[in-house]
N, C-alpha and C. Protein backbone atom coordinates (compact mmCIF):
# COMPACT_ATOMS: atom_id res chain seq x y z
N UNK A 1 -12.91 8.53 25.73
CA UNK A 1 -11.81 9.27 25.14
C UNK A 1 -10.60 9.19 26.06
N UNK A 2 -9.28 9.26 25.77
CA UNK A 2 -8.34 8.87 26.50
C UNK A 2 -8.05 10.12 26.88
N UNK A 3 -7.64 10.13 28.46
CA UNK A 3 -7.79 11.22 29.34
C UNK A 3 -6.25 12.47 28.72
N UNK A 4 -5.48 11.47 27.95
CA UNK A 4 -4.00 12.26 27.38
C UNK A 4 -3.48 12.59 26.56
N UNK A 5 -5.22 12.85 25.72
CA UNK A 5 -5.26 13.10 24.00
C UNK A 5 -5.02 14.94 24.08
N UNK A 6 -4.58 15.18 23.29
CA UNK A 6 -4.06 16.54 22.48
C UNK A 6 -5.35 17.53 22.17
N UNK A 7 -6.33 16.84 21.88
CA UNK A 7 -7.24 17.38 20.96
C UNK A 7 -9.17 16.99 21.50
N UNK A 8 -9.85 17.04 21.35
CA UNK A 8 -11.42 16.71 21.87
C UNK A 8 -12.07 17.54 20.61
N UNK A 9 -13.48 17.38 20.68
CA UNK A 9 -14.40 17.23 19.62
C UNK A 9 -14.73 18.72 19.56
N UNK A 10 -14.82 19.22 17.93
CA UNK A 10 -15.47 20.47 17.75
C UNK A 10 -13.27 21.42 17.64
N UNK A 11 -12.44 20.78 18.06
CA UNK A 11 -11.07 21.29 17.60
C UNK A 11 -10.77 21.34 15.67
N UNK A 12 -10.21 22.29 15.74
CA UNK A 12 -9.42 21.89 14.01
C UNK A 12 -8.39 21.73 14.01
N UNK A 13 -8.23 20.59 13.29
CA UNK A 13 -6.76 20.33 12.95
C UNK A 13 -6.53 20.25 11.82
N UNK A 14 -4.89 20.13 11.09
CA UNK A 14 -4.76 20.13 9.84
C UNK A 14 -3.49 18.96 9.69
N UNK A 15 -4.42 18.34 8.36
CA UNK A 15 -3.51 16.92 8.05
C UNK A 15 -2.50 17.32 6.87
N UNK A 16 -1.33 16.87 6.73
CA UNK A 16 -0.52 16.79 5.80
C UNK A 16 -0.96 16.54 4.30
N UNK A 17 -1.60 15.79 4.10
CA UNK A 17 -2.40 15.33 3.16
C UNK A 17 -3.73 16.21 3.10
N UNK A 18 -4.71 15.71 3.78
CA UNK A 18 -5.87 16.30 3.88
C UNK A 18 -6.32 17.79 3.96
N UNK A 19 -5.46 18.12 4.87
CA UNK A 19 -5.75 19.95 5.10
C UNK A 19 -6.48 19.85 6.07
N UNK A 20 -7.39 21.09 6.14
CA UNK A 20 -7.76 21.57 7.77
C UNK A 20 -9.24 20.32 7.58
N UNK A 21 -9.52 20.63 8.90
CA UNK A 21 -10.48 19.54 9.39
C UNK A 21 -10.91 19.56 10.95
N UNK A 22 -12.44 19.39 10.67
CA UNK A 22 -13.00 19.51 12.85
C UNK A 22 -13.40 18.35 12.87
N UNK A 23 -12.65 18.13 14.36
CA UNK A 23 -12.81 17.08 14.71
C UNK A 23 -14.79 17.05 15.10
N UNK A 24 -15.10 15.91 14.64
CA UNK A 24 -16.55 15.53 15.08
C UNK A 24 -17.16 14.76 16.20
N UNK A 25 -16.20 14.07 16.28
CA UNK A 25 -16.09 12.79 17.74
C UNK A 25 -15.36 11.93 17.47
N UNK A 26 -15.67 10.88 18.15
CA UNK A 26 -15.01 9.81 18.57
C UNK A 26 -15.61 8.41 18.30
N UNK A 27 -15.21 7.94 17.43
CA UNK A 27 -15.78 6.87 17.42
C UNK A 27 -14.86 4.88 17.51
N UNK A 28 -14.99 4.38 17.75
CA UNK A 28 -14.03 2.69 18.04
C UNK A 28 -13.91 1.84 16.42
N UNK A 29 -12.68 2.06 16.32
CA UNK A 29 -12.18 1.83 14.85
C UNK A 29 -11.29 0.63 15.39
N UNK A 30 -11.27 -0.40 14.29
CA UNK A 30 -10.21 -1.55 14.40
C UNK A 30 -9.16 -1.51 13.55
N UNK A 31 -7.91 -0.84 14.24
CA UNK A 31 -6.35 -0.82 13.79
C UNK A 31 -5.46 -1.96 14.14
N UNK A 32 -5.30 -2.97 13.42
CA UNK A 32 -4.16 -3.93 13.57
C UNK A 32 -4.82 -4.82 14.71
N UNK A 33 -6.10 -5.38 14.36
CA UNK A 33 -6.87 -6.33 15.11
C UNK A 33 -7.25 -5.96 16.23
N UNK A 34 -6.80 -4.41 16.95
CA UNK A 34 -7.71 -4.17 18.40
C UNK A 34 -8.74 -3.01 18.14
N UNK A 35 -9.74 -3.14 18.93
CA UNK A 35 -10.60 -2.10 18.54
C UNK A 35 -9.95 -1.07 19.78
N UNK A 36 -9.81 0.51 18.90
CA UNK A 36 -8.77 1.93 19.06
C UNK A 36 -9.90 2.91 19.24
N UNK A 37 -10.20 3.93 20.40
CA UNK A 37 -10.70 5.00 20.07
C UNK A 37 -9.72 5.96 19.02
N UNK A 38 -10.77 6.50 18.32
CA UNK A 38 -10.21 7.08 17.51
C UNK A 38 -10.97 8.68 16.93
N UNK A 39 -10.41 9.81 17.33
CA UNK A 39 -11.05 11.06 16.31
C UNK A 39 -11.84 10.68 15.47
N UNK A 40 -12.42 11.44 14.60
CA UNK A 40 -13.20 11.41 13.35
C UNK A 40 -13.30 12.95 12.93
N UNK A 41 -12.43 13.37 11.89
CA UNK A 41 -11.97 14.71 11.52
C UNK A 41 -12.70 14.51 10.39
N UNK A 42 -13.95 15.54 10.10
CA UNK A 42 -14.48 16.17 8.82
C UNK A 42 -13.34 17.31 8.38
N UNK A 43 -13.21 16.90 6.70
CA UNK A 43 -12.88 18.17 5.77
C UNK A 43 -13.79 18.62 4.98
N UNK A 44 -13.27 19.16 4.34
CA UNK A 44 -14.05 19.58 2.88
C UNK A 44 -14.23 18.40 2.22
N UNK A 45 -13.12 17.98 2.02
CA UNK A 45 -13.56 17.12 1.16
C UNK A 45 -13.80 15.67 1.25
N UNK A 46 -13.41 15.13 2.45
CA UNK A 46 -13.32 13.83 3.10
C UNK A 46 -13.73 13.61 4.79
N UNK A 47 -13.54 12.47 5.19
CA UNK A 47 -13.47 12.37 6.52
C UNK A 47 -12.38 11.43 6.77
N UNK A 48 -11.51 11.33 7.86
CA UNK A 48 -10.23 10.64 8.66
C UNK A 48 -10.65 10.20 10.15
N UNK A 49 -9.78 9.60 10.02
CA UNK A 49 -9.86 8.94 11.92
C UNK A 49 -8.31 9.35 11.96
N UNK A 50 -8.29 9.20 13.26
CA UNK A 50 -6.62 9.05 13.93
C UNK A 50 -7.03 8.48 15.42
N UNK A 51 -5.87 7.48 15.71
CA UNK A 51 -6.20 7.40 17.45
C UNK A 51 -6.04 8.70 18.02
N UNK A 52 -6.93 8.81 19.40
CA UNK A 52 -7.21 9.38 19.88
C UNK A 52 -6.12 9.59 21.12
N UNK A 53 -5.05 8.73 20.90
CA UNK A 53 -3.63 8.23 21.77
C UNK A 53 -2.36 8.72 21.16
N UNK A 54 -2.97 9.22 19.76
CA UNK A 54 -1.88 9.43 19.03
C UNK A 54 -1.34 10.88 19.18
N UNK A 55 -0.44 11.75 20.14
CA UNK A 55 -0.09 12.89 20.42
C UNK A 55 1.06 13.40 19.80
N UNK A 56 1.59 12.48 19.27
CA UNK A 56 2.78 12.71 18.61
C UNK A 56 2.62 12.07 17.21
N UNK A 57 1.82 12.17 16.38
CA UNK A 57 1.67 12.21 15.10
C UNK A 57 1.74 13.04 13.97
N UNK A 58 3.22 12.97 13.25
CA UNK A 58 3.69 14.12 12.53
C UNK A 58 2.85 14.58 11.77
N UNK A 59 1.64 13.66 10.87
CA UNK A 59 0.95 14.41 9.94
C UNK A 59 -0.43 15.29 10.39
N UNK A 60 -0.21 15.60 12.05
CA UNK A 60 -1.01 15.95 12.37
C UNK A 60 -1.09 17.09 13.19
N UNK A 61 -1.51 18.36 13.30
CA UNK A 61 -1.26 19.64 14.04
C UNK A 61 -2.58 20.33 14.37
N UNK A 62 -2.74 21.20 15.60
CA UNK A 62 -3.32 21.93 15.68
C UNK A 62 -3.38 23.02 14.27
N UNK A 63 -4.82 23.45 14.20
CA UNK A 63 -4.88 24.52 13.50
C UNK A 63 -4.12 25.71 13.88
N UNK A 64 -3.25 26.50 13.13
CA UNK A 64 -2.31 27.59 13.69
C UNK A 64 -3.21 29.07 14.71
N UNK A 65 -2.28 29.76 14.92
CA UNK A 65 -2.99 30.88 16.18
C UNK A 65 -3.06 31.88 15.11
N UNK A 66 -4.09 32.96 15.76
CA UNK A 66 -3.85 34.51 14.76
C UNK A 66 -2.80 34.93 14.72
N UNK A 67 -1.54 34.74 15.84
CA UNK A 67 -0.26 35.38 16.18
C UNK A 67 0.24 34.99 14.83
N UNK A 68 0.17 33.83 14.32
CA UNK A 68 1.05 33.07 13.21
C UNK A 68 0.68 33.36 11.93
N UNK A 69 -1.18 34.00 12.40
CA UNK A 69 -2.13 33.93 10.89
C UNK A 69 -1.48 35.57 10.29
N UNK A 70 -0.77 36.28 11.47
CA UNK A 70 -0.72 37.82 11.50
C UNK A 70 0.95 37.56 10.21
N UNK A 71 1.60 36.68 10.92
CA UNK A 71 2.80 36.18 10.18
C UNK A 71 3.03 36.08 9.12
N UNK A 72 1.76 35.01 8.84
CA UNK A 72 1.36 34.58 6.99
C UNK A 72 1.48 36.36 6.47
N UNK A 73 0.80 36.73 6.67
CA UNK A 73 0.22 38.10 6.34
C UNK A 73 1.51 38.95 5.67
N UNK A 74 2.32 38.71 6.92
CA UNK A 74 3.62 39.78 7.05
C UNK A 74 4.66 39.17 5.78
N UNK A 75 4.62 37.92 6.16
CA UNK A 75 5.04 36.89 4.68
C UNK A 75 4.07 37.53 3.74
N UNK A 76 2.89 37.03 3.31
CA UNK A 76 2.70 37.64 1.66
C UNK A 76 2.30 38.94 1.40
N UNK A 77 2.40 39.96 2.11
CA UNK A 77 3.40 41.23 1.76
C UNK A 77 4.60 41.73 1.31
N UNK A 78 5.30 41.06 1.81
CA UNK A 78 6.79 41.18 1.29
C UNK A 78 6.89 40.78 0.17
N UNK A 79 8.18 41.59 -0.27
CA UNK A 79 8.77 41.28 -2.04
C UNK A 79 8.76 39.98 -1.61
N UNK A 80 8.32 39.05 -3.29
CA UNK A 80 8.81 37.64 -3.00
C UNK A 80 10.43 37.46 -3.66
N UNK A 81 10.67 36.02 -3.46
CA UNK A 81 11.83 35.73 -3.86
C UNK A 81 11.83 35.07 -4.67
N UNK A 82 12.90 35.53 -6.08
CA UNK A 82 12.73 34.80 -7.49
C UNK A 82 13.56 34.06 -7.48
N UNK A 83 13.47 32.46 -7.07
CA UNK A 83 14.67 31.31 -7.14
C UNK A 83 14.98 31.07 -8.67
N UNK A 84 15.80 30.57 -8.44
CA UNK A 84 16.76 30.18 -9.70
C UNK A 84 15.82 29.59 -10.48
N UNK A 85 16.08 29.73 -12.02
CA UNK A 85 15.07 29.14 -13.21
C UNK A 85 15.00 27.42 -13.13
N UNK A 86 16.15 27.26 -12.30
CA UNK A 86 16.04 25.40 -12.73
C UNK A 86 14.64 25.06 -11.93
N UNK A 87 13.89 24.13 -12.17
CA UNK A 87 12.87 23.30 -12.24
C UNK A 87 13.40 22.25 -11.03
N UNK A 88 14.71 21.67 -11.14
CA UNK A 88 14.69 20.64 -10.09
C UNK A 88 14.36 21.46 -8.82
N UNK A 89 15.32 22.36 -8.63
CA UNK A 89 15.35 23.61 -7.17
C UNK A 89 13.73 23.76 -6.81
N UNK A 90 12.64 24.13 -7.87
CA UNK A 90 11.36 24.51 -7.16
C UNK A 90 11.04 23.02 -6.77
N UNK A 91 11.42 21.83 -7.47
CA UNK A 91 10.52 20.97 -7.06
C UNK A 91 10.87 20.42 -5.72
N UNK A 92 12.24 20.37 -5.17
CA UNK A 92 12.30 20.12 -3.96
C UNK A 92 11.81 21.60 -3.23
N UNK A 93 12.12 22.33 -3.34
CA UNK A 93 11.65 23.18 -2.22
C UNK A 93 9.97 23.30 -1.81
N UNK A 94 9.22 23.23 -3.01
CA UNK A 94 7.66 22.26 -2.88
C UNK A 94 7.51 20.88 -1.92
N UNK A 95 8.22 20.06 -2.46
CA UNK A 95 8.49 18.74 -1.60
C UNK A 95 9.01 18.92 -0.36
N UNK A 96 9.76 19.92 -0.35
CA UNK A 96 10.52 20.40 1.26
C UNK A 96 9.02 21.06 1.94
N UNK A 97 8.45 21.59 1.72
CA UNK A 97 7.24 22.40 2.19
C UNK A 97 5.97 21.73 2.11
N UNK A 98 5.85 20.86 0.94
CA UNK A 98 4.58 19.97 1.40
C UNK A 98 4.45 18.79 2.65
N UNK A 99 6.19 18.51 2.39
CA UNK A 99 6.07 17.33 3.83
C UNK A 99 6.26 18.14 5.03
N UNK A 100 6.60 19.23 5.24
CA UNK A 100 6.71 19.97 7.05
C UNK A 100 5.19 20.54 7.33
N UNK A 101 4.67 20.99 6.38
CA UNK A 101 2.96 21.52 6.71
C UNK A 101 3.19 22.43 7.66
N UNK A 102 3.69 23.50 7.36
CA UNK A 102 4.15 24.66 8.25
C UNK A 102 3.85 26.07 7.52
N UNK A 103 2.51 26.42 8.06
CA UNK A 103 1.90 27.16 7.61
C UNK A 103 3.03 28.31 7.28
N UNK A 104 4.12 28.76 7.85
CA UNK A 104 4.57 30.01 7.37
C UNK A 104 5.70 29.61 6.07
N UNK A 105 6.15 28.39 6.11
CA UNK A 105 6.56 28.12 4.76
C UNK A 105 5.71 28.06 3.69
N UNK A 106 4.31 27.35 3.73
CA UNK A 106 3.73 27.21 2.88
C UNK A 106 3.15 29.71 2.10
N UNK A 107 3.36 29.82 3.33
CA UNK A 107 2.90 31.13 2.76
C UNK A 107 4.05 31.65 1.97
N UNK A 108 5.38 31.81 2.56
CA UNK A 108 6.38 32.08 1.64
C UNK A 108 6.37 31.46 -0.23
N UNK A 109 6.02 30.33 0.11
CA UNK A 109 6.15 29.68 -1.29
C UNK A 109 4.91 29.82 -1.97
N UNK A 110 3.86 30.16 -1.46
CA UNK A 110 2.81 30.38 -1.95
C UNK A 110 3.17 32.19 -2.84
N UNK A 111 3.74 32.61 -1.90
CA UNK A 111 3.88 33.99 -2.55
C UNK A 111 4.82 33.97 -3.47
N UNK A 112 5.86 33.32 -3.48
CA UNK A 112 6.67 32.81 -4.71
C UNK A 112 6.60 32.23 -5.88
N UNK A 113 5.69 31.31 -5.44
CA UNK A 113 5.25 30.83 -7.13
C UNK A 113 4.50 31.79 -7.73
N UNK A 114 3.41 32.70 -7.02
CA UNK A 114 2.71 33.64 -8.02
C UNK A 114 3.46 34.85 -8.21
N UNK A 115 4.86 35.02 -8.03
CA UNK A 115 5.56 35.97 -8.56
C UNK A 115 6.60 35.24 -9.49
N UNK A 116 6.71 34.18 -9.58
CA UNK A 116 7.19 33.09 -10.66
C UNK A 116 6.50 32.71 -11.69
N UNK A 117 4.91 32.74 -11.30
CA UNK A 117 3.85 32.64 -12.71
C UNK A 117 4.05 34.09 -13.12
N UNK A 118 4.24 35.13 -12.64
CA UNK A 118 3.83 36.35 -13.13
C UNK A 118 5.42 36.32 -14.23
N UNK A 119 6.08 35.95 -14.13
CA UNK A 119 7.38 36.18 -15.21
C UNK A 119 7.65 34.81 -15.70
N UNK A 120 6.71 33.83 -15.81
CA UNK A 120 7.11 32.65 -16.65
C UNK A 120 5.95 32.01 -16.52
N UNK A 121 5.50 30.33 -17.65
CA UNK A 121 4.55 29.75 -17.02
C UNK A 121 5.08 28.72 -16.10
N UNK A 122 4.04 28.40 -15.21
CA UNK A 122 4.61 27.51 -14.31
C UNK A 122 4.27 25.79 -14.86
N UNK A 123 5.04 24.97 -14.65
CA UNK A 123 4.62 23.77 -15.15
C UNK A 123 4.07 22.74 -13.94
N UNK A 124 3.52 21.19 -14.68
CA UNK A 124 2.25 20.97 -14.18
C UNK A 124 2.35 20.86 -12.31
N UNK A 125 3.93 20.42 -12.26
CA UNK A 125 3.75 20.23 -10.75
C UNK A 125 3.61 21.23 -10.08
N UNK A 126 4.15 22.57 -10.26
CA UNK A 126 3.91 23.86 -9.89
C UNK A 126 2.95 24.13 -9.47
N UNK A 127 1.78 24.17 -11.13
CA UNK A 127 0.87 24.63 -10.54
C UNK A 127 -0.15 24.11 -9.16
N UNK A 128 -0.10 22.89 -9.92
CA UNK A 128 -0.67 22.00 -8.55
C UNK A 128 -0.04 22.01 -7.49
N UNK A 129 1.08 22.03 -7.14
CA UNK A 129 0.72 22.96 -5.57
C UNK A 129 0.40 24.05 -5.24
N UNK A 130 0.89 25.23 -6.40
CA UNK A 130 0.44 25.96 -6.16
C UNK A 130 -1.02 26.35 -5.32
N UNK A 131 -1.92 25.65 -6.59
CA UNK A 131 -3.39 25.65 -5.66
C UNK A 131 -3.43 24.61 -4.45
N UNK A 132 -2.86 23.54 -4.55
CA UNK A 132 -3.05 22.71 -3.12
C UNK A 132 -2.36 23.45 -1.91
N UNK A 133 -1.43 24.58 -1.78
CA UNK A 133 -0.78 24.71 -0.88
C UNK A 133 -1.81 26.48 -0.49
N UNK A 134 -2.15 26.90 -1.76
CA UNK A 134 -2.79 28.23 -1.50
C UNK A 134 -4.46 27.44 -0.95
N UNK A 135 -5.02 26.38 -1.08
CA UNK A 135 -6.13 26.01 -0.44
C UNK A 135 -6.21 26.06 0.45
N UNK A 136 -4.70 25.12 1.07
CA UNK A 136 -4.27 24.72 2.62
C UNK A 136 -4.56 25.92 3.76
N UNK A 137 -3.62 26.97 2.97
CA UNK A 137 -3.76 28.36 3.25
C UNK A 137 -4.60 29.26 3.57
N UNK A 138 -5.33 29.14 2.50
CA UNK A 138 -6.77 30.03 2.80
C UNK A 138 -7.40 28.86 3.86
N UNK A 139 -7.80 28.12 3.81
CA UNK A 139 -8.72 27.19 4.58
C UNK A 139 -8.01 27.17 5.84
N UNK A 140 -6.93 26.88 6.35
CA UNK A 140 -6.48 27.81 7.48
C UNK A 140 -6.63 28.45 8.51
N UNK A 141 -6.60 29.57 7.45
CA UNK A 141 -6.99 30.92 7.56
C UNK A 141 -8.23 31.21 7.86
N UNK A 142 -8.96 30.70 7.20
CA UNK A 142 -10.46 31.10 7.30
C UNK A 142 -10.70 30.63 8.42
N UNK A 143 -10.50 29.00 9.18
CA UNK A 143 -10.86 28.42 9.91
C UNK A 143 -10.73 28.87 11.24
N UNK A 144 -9.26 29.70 11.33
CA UNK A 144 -8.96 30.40 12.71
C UNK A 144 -9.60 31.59 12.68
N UNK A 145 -10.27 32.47 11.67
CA UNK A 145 -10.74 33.56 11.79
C UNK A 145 -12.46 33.48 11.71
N UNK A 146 -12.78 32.32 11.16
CA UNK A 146 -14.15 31.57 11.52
C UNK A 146 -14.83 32.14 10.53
N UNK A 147 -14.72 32.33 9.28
CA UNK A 147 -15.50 32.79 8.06
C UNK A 147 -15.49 31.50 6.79
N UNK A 148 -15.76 32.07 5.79
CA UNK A 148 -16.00 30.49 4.61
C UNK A 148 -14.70 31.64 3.86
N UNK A 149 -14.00 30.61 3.46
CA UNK A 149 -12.44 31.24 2.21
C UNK A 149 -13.14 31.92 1.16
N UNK A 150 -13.88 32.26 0.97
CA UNK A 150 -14.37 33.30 0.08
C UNK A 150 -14.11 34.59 0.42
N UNK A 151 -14.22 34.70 1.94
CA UNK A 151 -13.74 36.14 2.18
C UNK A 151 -12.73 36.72 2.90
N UNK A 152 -12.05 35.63 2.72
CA UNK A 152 -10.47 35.44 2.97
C UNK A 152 -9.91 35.87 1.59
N UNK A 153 -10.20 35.36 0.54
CA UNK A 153 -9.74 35.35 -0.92
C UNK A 153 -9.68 36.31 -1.29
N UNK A 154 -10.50 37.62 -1.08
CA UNK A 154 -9.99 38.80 -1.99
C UNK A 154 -8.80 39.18 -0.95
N UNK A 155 -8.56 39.53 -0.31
CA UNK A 155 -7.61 40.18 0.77
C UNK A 155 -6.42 39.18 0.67
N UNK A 156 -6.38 37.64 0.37
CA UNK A 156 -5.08 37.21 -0.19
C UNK A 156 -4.75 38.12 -1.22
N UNK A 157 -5.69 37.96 -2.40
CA UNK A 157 -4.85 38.14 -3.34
C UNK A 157 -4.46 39.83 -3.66
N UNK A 158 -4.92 40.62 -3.19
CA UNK A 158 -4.42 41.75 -2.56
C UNK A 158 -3.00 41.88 -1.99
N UNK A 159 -2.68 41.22 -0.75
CA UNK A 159 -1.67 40.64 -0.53
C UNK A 159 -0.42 40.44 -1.57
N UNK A 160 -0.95 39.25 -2.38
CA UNK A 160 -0.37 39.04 -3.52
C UNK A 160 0.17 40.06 -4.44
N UNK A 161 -0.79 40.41 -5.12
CA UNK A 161 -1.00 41.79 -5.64
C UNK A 161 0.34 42.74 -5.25
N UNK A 162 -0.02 43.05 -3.56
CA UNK A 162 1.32 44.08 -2.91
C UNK A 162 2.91 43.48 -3.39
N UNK A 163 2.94 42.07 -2.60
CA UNK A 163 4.17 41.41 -2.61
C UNK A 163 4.56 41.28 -4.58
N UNK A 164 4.36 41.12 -5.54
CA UNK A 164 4.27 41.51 -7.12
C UNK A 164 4.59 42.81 -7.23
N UNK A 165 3.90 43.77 -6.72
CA UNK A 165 4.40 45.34 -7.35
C UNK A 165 5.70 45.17 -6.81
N UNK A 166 6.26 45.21 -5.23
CA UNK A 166 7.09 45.51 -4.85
C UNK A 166 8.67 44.93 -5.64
N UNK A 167 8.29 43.94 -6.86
CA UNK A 167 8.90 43.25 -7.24
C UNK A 167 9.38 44.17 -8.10
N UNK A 168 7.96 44.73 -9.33
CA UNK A 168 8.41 45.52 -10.46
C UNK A 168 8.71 46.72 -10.39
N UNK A 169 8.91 47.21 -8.94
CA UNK A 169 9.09 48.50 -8.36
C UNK A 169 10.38 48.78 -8.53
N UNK A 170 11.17 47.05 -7.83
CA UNK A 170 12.92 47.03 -7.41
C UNK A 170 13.24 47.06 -9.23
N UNK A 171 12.09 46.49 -10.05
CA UNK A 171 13.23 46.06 -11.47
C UNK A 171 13.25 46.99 -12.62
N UNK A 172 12.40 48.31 -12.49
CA UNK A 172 12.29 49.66 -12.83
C UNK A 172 13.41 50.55 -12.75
């Protein structure tokens, strides 16, 4: 393993694409004709390599701290924010938030679209992030607090729940 890697075996990290993931080891992968040590990150639903050299790889981050997980929190409590009805506006601001993979944006917008489904339906790209970005989220979450997202899930949507009333509270 290269002595100036970021990360070692049994870490979680979370891919842009992929979502959270522990690293398993290390194994010698051939990238562009040389054989590369390289990670080997289990997800849920897949497995990845990355070099093991690679420290500065945008689609790639430590799993976030509780300090940040306390953040999310403080985010989907709060009233959410009802953006403008146009369709182009959510879809970049989705696209703005799926490419940074920054857990406290993704919570903001996570709490936004389900106060946007709650007063309209959401259409198809919506929803699908919706759940890809609330997966990201919970899985996360769960991962830094070391439980399975099942029991993360009622206490989101609780959360949820709060940040929604506070909505129909202001429009009363």
């Amino acid at each position: 393993m290269d002595s100036l890697s970021t990360y070692s075996t049994g870490d979680w990290v979370v891919h842009s694409l992929y979502g959270v993931g522990q690293i398993k080891g290390v194994e010698v992968k051939p990238i562009q004709g040389e054989d590369t040590n390289c990670f080997q990150v289990k997800t849920r639903d897949c497995t990845y390599w990355f070099p093991t050299s690679s420290m500065d790889n945008p689609r790639i981050r430590p799993v976030a701290s509780q300090a940040i997980i306390a953040k999310v929190i403080q985010n989907l409590r709060r009233k959410a924010h009802i953006l403008d009805t146009d369709r182009d506006l959510w879809k970049k601001k989705i696209d703005e938030v799926q490419a940074n993979c920054d857990l406290l944006s993704i919570s903001i917008l996570v709490r936004d679209l389900y106060a946007q489904q709650a007063l309209r339906t959401l259409n198809q790209t919506e929803k699908a992030a919706l759940k890809r970005l609330e997966d990201r989220l919970l899985g996360e979450w769960a991962s830094i607090m070391q439980v399975e997202v099942e029991k993360i899930r009622p206490t989101f949507q609780q959360y949820i729940q709060e940040s929604q009333a506070k909505i129909e509270v202001d429009q009363t």
